[in-house]
Each structure stands twice: as C-alpha cells, then as structure tokens.
N, C-alpha and C. Protein backbone atom coordinates (compact mmCIF):
# COMPACT_ATOMS: atom_id res chain seq x y z
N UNK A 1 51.52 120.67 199.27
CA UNK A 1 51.62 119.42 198.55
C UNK A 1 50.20 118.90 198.35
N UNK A 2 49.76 118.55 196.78
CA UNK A 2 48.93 118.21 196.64
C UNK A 2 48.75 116.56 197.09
N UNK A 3 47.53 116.15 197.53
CA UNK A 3 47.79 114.41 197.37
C UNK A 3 45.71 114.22 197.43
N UNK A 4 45.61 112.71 197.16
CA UNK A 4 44.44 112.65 196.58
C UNK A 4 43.93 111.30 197.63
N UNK A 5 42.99 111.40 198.40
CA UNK A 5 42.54 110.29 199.60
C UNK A 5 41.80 109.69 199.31
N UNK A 6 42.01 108.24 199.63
CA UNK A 6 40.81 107.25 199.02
C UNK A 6 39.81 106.61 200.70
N UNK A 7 39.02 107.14 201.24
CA UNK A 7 38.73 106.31 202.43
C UNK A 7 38.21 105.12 202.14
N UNK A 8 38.02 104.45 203.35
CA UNK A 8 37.32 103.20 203.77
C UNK A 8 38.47 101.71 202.81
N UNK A 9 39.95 101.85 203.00
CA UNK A 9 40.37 101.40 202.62
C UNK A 9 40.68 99.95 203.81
N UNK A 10 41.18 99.04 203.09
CA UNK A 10 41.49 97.84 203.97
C UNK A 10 42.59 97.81 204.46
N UNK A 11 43.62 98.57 204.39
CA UNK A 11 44.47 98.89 205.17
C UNK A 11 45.12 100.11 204.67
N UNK A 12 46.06 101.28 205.74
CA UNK A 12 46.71 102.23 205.36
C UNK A 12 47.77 102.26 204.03
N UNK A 13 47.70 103.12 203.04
CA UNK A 13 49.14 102.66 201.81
C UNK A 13 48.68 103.84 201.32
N UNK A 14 50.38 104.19 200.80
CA UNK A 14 50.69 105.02 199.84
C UNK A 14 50.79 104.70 198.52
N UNK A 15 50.91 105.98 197.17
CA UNK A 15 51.00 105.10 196.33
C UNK A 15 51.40 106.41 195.52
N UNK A 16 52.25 106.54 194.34
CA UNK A 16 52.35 107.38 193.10
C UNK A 16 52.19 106.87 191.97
N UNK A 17 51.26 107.35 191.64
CA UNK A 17 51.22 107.22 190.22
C UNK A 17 51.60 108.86 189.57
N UNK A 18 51.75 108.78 188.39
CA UNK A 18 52.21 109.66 186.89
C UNK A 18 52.59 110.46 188.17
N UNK A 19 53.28 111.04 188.77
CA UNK A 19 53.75 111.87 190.12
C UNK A 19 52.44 112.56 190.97
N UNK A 20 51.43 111.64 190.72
CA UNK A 20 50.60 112.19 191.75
C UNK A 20 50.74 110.66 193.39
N UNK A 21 50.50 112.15 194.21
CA UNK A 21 50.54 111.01 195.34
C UNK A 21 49.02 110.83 195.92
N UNK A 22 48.71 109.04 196.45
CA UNK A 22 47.70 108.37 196.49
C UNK A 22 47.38 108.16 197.75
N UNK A 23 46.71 108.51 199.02
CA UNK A 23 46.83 107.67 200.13
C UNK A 23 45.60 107.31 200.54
N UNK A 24 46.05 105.81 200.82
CA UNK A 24 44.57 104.99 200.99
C UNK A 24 44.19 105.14 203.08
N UNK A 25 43.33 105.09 203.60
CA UNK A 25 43.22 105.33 204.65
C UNK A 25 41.90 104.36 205.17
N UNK A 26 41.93 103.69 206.00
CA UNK A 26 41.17 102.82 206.54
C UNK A 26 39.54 103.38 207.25
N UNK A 27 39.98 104.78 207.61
CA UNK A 27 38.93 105.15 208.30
C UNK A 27 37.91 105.88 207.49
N UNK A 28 36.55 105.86 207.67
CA UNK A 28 35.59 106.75 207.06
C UNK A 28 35.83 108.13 207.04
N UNK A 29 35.07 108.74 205.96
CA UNK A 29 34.98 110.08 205.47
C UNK A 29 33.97 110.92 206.72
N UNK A 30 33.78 110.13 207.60
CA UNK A 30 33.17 110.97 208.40
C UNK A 30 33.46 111.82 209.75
N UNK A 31 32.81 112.62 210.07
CA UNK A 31 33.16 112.99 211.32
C UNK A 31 34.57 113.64 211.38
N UNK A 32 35.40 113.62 210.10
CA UNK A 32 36.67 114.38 210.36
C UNK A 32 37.87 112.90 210.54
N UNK A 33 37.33 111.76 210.71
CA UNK A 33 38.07 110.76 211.10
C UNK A 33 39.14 110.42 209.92
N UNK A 34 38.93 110.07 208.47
CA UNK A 34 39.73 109.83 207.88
C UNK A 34 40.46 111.23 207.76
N UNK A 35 40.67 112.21 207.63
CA UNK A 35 41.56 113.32 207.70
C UNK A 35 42.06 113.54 208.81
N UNK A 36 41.44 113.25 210.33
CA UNK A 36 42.57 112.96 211.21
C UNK A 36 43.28 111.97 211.32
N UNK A 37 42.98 110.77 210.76
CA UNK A 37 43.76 109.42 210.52
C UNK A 37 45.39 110.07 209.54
N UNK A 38 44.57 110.42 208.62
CA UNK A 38 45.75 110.84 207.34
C UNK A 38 46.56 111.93 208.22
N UNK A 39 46.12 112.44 208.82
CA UNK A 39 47.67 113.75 209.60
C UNK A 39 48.77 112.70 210.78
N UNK A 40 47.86 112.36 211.32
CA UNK A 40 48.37 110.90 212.09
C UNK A 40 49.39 110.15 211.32
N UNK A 41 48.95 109.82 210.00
CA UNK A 41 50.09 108.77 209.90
C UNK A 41 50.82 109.52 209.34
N UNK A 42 50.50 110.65 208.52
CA UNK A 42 51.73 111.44 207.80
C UNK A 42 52.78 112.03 208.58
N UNK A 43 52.12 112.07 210.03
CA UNK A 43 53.40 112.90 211.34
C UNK A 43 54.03 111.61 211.66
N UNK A 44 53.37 110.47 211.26
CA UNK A 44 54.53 109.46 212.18
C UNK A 44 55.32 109.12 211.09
N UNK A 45 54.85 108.87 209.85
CA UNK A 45 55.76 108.72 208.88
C UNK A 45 57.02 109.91 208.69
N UNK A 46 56.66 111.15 208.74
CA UNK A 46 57.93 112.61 208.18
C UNK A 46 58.34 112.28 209.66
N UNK A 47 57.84 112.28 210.61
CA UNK A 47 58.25 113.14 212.18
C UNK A 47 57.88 114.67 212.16
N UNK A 48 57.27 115.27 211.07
CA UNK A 48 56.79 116.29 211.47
C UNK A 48 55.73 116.56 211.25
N UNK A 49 55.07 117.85 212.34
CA UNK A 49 53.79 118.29 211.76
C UNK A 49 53.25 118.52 210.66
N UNK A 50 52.13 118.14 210.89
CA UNK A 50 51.40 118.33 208.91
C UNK A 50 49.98 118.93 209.13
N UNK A 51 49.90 119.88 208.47
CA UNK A 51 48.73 120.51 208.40
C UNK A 51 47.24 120.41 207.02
N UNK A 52 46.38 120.34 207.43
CA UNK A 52 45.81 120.28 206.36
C UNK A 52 45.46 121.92 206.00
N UNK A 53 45.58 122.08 204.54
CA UNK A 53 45.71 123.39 204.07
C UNK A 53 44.41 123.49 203.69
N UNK A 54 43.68 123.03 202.42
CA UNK A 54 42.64 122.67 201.50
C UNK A 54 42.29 121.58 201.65
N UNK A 55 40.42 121.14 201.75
CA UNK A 55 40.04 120.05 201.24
C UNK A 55 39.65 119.22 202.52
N UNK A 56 39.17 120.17 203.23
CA UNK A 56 38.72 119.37 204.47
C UNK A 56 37.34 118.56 203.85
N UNK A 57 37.22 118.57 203.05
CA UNK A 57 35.56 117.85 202.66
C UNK A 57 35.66 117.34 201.39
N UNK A 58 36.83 117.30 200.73
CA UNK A 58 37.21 116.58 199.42
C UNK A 58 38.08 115.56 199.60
N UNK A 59 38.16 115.00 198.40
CA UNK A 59 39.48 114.06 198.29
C UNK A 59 40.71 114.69 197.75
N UNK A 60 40.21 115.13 197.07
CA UNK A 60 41.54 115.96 196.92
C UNK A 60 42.17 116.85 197.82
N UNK A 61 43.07 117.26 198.63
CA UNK A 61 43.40 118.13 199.93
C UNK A 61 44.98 118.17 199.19
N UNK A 62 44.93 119.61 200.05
CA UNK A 62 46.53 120.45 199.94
C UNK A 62 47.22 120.17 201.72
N UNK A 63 48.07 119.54 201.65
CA UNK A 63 48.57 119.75 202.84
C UNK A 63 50.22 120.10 202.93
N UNK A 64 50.47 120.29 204.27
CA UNK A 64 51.55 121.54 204.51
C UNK A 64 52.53 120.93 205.92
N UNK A 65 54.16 120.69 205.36
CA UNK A 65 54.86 119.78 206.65
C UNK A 65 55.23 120.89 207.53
N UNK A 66 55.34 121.13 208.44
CA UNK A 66 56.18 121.98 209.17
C UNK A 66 57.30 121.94 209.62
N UNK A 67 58.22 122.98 208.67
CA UNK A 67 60.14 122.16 208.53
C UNK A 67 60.34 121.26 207.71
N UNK A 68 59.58 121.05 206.88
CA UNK A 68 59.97 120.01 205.69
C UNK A 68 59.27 120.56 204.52
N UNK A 69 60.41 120.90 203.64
CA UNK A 69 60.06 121.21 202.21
C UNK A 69 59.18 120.32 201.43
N UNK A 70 58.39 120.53 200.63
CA UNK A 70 57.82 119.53 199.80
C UNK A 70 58.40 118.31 198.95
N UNK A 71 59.89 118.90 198.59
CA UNK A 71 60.29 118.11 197.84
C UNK A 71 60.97 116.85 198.81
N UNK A 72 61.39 117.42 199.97
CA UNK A 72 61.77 116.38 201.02
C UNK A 72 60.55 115.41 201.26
N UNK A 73 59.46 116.33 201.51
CA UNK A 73 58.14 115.44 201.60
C UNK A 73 58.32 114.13 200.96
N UNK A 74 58.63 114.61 199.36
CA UNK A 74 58.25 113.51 198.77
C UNK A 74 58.60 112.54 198.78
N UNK A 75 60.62 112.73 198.61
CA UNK A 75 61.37 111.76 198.77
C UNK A 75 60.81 110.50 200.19
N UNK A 76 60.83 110.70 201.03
CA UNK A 76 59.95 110.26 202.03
C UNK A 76 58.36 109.21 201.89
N UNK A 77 57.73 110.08 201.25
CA UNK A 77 56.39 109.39 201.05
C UNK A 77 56.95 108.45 199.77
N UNK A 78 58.02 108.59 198.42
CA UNK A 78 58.50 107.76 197.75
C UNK A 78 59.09 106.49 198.33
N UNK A 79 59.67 107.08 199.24
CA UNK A 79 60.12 105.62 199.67
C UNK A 79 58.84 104.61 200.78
N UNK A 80 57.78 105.57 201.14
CA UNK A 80 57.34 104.24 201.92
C UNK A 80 56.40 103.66 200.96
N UNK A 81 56.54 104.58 199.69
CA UNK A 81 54.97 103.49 198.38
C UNK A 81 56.11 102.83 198.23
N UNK A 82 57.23 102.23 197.58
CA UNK A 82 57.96 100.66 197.14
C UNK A 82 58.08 99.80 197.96
C-alpha cells in the first residue's frame, strides 16, 4: 500500500484525497522517528503489524499489514480520515 507522509505535523491525521492516502505525523524526519511514529500508530489503528516496504528516506513509502489485505487496509484507514 502506497501512502504519502507529511512530518512535523501538529497533530497525528489521516487523510484521502483523489484515493491517495495522506498521513500527517507529529514527529521529525529524523533519526527514523517519524517512520517509527507512523508504524506505531498504523499497528494501533489495524491491530496489526505493519511493515515498512519502500521509502525509508522518502515521503512517499510502500508499506505492508501482516494478515490484512490492502483493501481491508483501506476500509479502516477510510474510516478513521471522516
């Protein structure tokens, strides 16, 4: 699943636009912190593991649920952006 990270945000949020998914993350691009922030909340949000696939140093990153299809993914991350 593709999705696109915005750091140094003022608080954690999801968001879709045109079916891309948005997640804003509070913590800096550094040190690995906002990409361990973003696996963090994405496991507490699904309940399952999430891996980052691609994009350890971009904003753009591929990541991967473990036991959860993508399309389940989504439904999920759809409902916590409204």
């Amino acid at each position: 699943m593709l999705i696109r990270v915005i750091p140094n945000a003022k608080k954690f949020g999801i968001a879709i636009r045109e079916g891309r998914i948005i997640v804003r993350i509070k913590a800096a691009a550094r040190e690995n912190a906002a990409n361990k922030e973003l696996l963090t909340e994405l496991r507490e949000l699904t309940g399952k593991k999430v891996h980052l696939q691609k994009g350890a140093r971009a904003r753009k990153k591929e990541i991967v649920f473990e036991g959860l299809a993508d399309e389940d993914a989504m439904v999920l991350l759809r409902k916590e952006a409204e």
